[in-house]
PDB file of N, CA and C in Angstrom:
ATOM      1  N   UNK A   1     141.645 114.320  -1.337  1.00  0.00           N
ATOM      2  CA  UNK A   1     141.918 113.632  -2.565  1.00  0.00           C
ATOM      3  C   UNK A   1     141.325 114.456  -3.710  1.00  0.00           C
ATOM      4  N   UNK A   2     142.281 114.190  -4.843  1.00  0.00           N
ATOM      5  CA  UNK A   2     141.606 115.360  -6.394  1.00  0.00           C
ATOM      6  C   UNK A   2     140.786 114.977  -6.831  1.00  0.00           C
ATOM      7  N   UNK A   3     139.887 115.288  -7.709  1.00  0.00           N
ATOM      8  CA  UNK A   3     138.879 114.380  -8.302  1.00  0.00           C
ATOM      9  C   UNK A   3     139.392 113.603  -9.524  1.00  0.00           C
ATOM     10  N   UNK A   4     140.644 113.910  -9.979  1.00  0.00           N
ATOM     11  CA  UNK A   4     140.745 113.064 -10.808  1.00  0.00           C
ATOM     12  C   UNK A   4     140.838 111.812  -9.901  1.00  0.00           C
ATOM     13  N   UNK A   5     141.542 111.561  -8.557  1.00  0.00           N
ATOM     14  CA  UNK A   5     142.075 110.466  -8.185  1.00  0.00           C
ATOM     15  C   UNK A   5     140.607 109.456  -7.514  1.00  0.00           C
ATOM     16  N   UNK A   6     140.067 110.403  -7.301  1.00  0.00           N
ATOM     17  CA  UNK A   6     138.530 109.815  -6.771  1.00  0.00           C
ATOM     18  C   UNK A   6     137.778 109.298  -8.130  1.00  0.00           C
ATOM     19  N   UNK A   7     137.978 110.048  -9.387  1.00  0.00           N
ATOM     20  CA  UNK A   7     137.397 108.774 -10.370  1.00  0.00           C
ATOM     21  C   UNK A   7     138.097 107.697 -10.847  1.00  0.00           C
ATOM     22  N   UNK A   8     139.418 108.021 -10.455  1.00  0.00           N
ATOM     23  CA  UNK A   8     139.989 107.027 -10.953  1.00  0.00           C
ATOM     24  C   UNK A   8     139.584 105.439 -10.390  1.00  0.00           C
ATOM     25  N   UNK A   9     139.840 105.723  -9.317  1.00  0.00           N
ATOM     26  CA  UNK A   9     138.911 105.020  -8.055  1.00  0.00           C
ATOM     27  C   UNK A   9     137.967 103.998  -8.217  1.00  0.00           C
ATOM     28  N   UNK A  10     137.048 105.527  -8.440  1.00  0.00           N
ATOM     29  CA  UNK A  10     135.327 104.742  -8.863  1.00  0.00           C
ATOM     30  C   UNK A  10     135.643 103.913  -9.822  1.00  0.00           C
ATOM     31  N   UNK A  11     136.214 104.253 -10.998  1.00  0.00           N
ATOM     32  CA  UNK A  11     136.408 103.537 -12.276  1.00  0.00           C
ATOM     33  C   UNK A  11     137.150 101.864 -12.146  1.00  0.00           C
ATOM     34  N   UNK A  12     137.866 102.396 -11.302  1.00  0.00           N
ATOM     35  CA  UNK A  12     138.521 101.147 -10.746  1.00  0.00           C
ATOM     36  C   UNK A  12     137.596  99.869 -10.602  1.00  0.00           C
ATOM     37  N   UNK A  13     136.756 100.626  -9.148  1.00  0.00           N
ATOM     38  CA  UNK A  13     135.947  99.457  -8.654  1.00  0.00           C
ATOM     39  C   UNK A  13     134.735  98.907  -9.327  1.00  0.00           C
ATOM     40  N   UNK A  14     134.244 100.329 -10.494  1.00  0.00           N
ATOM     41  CA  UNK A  14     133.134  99.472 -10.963  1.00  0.00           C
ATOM     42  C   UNK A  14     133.957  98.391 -12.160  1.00  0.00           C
ATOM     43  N   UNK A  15     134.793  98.648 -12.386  1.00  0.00           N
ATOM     44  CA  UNK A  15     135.552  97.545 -13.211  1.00  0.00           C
ATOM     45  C   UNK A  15     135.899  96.199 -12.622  1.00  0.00           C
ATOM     46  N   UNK A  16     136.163  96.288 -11.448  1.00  0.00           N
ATOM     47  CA  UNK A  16     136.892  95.248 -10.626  1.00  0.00           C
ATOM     48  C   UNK A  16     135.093  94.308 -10.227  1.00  0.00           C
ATOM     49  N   UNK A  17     134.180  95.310 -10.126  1.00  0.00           N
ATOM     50  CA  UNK A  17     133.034  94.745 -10.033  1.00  0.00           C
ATOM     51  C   UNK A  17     132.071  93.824 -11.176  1.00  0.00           C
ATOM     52  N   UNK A  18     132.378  94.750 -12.084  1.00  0.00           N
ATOM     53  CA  UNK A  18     132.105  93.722 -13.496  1.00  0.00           C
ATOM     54  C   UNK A  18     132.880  92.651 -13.430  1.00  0.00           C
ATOM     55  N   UNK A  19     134.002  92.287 -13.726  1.00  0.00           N
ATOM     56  CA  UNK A  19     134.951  91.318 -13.812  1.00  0.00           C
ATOM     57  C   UNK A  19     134.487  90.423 -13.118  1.00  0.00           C
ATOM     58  N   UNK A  20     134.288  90.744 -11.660  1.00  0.00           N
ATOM     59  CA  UNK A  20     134.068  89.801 -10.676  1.00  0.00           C
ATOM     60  C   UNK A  20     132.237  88.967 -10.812  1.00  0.00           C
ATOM     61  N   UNK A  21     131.391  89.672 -11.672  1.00  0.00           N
ATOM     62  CA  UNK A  21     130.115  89.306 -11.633  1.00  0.00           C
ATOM     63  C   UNK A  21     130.355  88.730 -13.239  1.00  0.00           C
ATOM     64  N   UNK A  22     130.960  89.112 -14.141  1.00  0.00           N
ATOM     65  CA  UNK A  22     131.614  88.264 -15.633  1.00  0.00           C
ATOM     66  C   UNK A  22     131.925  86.832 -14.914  1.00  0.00           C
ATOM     67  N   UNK A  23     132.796  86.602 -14.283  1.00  0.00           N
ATOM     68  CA  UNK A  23     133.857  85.093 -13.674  1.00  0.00           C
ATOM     69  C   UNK A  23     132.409  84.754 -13.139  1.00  0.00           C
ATOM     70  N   UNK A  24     131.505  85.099 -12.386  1.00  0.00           N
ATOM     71  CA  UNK A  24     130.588  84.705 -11.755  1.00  0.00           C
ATOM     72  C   UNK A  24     129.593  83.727 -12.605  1.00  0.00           C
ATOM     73  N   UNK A  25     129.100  84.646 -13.905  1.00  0.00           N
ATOM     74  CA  UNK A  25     128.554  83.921 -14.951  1.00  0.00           C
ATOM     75  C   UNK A  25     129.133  83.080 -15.621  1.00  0.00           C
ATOM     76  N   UNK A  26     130.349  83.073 -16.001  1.00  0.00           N
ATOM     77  CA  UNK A  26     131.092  82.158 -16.650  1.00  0.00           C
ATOM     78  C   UNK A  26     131.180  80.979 -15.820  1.00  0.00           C
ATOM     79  N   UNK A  27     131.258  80.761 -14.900  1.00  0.00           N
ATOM     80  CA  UNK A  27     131.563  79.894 -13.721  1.00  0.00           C
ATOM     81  C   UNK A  27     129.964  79.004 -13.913  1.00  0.00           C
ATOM     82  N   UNK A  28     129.008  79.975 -13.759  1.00  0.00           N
ATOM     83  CA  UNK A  28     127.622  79.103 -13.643  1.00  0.00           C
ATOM     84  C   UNK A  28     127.098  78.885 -14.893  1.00  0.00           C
ATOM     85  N   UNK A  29     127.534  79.203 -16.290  1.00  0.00           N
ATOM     86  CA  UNK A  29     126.982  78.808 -17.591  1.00  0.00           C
ATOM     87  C   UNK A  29     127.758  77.176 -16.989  1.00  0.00           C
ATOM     88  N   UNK A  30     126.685  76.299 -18.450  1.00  0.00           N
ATOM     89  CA  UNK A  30     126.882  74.963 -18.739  1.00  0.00           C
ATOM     90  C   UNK A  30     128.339  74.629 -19.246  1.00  0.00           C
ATOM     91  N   UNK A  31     128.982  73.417 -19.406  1.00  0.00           N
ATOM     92  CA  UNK A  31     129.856  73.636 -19.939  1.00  0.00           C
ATOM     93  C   UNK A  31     129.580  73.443 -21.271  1.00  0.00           C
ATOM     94  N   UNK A  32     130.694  73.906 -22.253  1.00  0.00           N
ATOM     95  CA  UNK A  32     130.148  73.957 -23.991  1.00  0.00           C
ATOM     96  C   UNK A  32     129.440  72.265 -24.136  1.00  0.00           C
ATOM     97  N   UNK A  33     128.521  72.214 -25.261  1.00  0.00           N
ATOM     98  CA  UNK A  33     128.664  71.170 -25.671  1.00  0.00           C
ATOM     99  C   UNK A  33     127.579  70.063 -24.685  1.00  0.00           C
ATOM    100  N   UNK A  34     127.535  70.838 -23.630  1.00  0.00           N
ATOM    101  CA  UNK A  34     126.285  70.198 -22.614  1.00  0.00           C
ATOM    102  C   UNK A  34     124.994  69.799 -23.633  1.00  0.00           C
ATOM    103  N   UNK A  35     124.400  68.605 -23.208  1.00  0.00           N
ATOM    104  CA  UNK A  35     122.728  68.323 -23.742  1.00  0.00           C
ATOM    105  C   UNK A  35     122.187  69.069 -23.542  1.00  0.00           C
ATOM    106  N   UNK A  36     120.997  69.310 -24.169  1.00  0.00           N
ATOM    107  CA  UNK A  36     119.826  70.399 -24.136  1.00  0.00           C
ATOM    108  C   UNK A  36     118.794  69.442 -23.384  1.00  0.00           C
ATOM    109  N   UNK A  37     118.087  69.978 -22.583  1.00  0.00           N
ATOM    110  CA  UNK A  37     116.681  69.289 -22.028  1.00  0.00           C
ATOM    111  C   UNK A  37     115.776  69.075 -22.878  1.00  0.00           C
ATOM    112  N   UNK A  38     114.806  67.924 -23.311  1.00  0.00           N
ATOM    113  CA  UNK A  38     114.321  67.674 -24.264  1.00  0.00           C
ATOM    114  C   UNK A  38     113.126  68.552 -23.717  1.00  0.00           C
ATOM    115  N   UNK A  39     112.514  68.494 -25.070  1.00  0.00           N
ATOM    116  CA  UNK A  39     110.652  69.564 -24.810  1.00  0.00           C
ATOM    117  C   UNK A  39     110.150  68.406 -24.725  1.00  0.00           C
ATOM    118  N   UNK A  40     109.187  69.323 -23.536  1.00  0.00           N
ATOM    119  CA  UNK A  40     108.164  68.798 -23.044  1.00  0.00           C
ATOM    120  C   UNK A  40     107.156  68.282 -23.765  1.00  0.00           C
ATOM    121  N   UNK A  41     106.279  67.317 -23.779  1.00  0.00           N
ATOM    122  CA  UNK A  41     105.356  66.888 -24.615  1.00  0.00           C
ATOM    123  C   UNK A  41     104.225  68.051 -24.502  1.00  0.00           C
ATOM    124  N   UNK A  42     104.127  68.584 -25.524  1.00  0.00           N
ATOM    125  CA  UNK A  42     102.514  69.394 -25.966  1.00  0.00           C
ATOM    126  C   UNK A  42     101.182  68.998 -24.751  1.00  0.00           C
ATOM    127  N   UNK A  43     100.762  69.704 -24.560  1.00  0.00           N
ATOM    128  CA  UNK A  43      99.379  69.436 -23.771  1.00  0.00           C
ATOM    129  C   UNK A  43      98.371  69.022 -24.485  1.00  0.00           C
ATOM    130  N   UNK A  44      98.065  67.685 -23.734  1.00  0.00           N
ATOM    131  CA  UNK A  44      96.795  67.094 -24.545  1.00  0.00           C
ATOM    132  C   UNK A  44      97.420  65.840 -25.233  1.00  0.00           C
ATOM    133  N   UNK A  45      98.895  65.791 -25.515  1.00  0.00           N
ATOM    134  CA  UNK A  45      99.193  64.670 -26.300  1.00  0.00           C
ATOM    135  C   UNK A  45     100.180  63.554 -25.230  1.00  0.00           C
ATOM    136  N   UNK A  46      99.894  62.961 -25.418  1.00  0.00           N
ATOM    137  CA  UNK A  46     100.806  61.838 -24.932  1.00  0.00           C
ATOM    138  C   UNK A  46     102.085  61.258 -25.842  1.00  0.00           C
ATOM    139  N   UNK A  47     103.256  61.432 -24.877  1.00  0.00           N
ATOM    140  CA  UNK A  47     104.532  60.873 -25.688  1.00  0.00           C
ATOM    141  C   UNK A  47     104.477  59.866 -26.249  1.00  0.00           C
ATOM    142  N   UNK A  48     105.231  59.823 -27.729  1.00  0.00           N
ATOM    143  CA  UNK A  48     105.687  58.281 -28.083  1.00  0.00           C
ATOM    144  C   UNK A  48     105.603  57.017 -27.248  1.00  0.00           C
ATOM    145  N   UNK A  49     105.110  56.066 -27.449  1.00  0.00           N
ATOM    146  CA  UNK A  49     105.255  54.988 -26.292  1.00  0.00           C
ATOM    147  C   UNK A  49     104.390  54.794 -24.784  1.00  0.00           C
ATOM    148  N   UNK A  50     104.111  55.885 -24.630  1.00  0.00           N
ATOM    149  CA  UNK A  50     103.446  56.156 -23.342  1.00  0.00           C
ATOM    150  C   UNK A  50     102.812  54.857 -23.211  1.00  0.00           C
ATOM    151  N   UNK A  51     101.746  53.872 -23.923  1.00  0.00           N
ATOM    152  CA  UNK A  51     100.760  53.431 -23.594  1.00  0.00           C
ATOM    153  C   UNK A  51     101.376  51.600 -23.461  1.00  0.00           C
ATOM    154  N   UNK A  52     102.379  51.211 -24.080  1.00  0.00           N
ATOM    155  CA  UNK A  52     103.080  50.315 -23.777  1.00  0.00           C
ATOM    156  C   UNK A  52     103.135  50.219 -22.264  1.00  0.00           C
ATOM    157  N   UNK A  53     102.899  48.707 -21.752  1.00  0.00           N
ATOM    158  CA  UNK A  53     103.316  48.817 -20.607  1.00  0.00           C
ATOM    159  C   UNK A  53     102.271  48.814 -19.298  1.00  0.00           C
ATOM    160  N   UNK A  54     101.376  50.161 -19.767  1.00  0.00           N
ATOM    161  CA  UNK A  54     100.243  50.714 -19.074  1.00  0.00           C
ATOM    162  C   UNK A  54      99.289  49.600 -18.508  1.00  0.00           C
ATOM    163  N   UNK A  55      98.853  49.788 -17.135  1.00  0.00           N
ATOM    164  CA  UNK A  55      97.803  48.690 -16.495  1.00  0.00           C
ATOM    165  C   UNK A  55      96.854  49.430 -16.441  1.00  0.00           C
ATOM    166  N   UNK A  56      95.458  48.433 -17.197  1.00  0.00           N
ATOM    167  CA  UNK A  56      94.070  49.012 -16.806  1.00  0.00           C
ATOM    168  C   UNK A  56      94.128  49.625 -15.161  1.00  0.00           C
ATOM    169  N   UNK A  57      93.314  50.620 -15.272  1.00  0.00           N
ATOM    170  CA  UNK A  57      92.990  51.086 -13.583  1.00  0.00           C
ATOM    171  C   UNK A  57      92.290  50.168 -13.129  1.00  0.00           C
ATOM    172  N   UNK A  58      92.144  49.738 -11.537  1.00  0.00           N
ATOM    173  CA  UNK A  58      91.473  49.015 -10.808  1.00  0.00           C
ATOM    174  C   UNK A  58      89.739  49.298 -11.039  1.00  0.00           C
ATOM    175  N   UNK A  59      89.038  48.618 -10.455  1.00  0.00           N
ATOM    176  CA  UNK A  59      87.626  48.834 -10.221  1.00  0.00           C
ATOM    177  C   UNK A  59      87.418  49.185  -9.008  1.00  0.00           C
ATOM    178  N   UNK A  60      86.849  50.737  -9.633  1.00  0.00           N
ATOM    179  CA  UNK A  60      86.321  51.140  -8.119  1.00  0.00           C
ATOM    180  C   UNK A  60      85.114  50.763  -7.484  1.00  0.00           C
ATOM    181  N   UNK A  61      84.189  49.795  -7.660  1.00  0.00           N
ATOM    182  CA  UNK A  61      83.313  49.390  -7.006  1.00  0.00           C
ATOM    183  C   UNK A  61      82.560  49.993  -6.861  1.00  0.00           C
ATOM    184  N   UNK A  62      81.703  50.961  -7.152  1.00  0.00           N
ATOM    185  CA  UNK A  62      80.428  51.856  -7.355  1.00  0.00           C
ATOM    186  C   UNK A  62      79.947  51.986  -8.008  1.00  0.00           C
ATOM    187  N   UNK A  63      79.869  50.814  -8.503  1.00  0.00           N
ATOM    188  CA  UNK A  63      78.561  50.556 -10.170  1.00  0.00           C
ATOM    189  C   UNK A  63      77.064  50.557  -9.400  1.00  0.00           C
ATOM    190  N   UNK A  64      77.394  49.467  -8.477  1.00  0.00           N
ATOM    191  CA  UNK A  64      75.919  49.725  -7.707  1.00  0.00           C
ATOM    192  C   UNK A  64      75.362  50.243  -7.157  1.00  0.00           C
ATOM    193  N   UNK A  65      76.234  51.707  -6.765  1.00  0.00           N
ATOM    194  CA  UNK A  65      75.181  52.641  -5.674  1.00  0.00           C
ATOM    195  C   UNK A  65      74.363  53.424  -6.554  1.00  0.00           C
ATOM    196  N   UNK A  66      73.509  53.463  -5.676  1.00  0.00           N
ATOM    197  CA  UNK A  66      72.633  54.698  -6.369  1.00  0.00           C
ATOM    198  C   UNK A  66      71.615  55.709  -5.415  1.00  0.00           C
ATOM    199  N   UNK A  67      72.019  56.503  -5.417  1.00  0.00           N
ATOM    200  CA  UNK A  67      71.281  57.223  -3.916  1.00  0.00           C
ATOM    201  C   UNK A  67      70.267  58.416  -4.422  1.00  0.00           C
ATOM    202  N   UNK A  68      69.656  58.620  -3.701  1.00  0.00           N
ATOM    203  CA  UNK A  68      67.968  59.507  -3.942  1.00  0.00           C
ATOM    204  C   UNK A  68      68.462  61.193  -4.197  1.00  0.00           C
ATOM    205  N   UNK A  69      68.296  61.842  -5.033  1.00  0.00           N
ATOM    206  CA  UNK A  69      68.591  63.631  -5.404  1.00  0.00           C
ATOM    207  C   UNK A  69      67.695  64.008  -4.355  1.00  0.00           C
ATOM    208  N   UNK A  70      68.020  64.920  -3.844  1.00  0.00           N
ATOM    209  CA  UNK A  70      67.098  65.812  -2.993  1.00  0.00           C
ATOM    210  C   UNK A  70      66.257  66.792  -4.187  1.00  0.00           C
ATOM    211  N   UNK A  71      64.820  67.140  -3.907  1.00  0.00           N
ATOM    212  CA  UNK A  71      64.191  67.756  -4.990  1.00  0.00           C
ATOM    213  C   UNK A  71      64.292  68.864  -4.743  1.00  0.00           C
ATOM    214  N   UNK A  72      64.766  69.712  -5.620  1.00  0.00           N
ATOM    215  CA  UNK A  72      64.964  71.604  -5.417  1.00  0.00           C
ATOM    216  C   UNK A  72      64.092  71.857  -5.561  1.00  0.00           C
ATOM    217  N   UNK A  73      62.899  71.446  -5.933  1.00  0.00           N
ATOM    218  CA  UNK A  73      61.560  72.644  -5.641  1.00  0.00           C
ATOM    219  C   UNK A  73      60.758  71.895  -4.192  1.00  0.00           C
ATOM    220  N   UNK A  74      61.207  71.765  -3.410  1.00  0.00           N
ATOM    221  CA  UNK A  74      60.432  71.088  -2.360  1.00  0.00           C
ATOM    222  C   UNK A  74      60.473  72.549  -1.301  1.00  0.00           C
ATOM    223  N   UNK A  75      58.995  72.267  -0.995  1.00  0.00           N
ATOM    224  CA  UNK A  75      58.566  73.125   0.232  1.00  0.00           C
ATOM    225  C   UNK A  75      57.785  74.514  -0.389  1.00  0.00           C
ATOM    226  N   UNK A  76      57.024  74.923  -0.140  1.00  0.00           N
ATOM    227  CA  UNK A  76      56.360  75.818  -0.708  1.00  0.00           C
ATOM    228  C   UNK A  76      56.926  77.555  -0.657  1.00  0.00           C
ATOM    229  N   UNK A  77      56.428  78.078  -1.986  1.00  0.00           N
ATOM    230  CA  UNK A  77      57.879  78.940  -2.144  1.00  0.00           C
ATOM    231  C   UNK A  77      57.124  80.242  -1.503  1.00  0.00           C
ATOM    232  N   UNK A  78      55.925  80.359  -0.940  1.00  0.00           N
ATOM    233  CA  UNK A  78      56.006  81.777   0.280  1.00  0.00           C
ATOM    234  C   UNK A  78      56.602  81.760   1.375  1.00  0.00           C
ATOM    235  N   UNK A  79      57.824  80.578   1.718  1.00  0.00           N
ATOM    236  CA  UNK A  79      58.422  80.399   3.298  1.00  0.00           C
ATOM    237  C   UNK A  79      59.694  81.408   2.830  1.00  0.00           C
ATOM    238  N   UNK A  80      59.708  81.600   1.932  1.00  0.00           N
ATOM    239  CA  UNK A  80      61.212  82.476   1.345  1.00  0.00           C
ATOM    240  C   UNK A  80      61.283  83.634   1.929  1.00  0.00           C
ATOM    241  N   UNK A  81      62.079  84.307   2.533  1.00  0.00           N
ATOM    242  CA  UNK A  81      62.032  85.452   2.989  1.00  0.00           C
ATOM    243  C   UNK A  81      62.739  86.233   2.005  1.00  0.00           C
ATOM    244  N   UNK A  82      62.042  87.362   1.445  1.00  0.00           N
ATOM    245  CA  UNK A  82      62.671  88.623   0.347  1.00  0.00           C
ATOM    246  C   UNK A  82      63.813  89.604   0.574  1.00  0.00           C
ATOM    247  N   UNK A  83      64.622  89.457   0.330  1.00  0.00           N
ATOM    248  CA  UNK A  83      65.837  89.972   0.380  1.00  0.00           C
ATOM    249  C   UNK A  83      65.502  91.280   1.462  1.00  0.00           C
ATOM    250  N   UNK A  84      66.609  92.090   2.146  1.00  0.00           N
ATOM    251  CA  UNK A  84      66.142  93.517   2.940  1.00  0.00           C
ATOM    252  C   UNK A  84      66.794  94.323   1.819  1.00  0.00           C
ATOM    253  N   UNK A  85      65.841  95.710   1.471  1.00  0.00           N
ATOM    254  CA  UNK A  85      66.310  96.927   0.829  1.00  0.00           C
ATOM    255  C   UNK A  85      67.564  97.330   1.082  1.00  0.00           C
ATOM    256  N   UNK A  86      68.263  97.644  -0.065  1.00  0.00           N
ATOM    257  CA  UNK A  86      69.504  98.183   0.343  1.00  0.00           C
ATOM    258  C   UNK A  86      69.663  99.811   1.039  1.00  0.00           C
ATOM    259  N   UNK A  87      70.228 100.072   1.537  1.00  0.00           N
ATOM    260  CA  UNK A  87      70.311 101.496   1.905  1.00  0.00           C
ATOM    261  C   UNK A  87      70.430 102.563   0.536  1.00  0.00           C
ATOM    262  N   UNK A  88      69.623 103.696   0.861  1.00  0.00           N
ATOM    263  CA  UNK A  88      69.051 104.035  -0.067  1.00  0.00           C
ATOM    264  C   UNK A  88      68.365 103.837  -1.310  1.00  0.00           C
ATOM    265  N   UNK A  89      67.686 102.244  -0.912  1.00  0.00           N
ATOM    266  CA  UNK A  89      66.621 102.383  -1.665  1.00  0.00           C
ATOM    267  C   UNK A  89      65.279 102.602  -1.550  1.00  0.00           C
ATOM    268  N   UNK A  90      63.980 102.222  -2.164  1.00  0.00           N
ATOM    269  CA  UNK A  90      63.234 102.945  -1.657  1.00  0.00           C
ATOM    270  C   UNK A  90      62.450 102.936   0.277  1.00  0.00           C
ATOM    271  N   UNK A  91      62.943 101.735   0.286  1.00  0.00           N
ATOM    272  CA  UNK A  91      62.391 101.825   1.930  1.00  0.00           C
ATOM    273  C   UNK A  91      63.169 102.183   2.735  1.00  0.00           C
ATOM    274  N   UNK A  92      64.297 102.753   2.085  1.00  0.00           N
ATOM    275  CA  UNK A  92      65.122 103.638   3.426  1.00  0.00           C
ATOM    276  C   UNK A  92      64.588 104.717   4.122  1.00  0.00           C
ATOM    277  N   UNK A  93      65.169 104.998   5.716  1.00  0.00           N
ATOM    278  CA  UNK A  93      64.889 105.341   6.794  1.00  0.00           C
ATOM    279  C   UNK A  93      65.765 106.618   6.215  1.00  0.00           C
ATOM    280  N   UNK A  94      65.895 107.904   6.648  1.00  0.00           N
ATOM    281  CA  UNK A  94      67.105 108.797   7.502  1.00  0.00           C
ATOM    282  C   UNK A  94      67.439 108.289   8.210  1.00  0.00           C
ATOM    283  N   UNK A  95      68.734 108.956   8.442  1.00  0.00           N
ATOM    284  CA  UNK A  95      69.386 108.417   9.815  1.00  0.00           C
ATOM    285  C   UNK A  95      69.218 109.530  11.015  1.00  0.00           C
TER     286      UNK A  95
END
């Protein structure tokens, strides 16, 4: 085959390929005239109306507990063991 007839070709199919991925999009756009999705309410604000309606939350029942903190300075602080030297620092060995 000549090369003209081999681009003709190519030219062909990348055409026949557009077309076919064009119909593709056209096919999956909205149709004209479709609603728009409304925006989302801003963060932090609550929509118009929101609070109409709304039921207090239940009671969760844990007004009365009250339980003991463990004390972070408990136990005397020479039981601590001091970190080990990192390699090559000063109490490193050779190998």
């Amino acid at each position: 085959m000549s090369k003209f007839h081999t681009s003709v070709l190519a030219s062909a199919a990348l055409a026949g390929l557009l077309a076919g991925v064009a119909l593709e999009q056209a096919c999956a756009a909205p149709p004209a005239g479709a609603e728009t999705p409304q925006q989302a309410t801003p963060q932090g604000e609550d929509p118009p109306g929101a609070d109409e309606g709304a039921e207090a939350a239940p009671p969760t029942g844990d007004e009365g507990i009250h339980t003991e903190v463990p004390n972070p300075n408990a136990g005397p602080r020479d039981e601590i063991i001091p970190p080990s030297e990192l390699p090559g620092g000063q109490n490193a060995e050779p190998k």
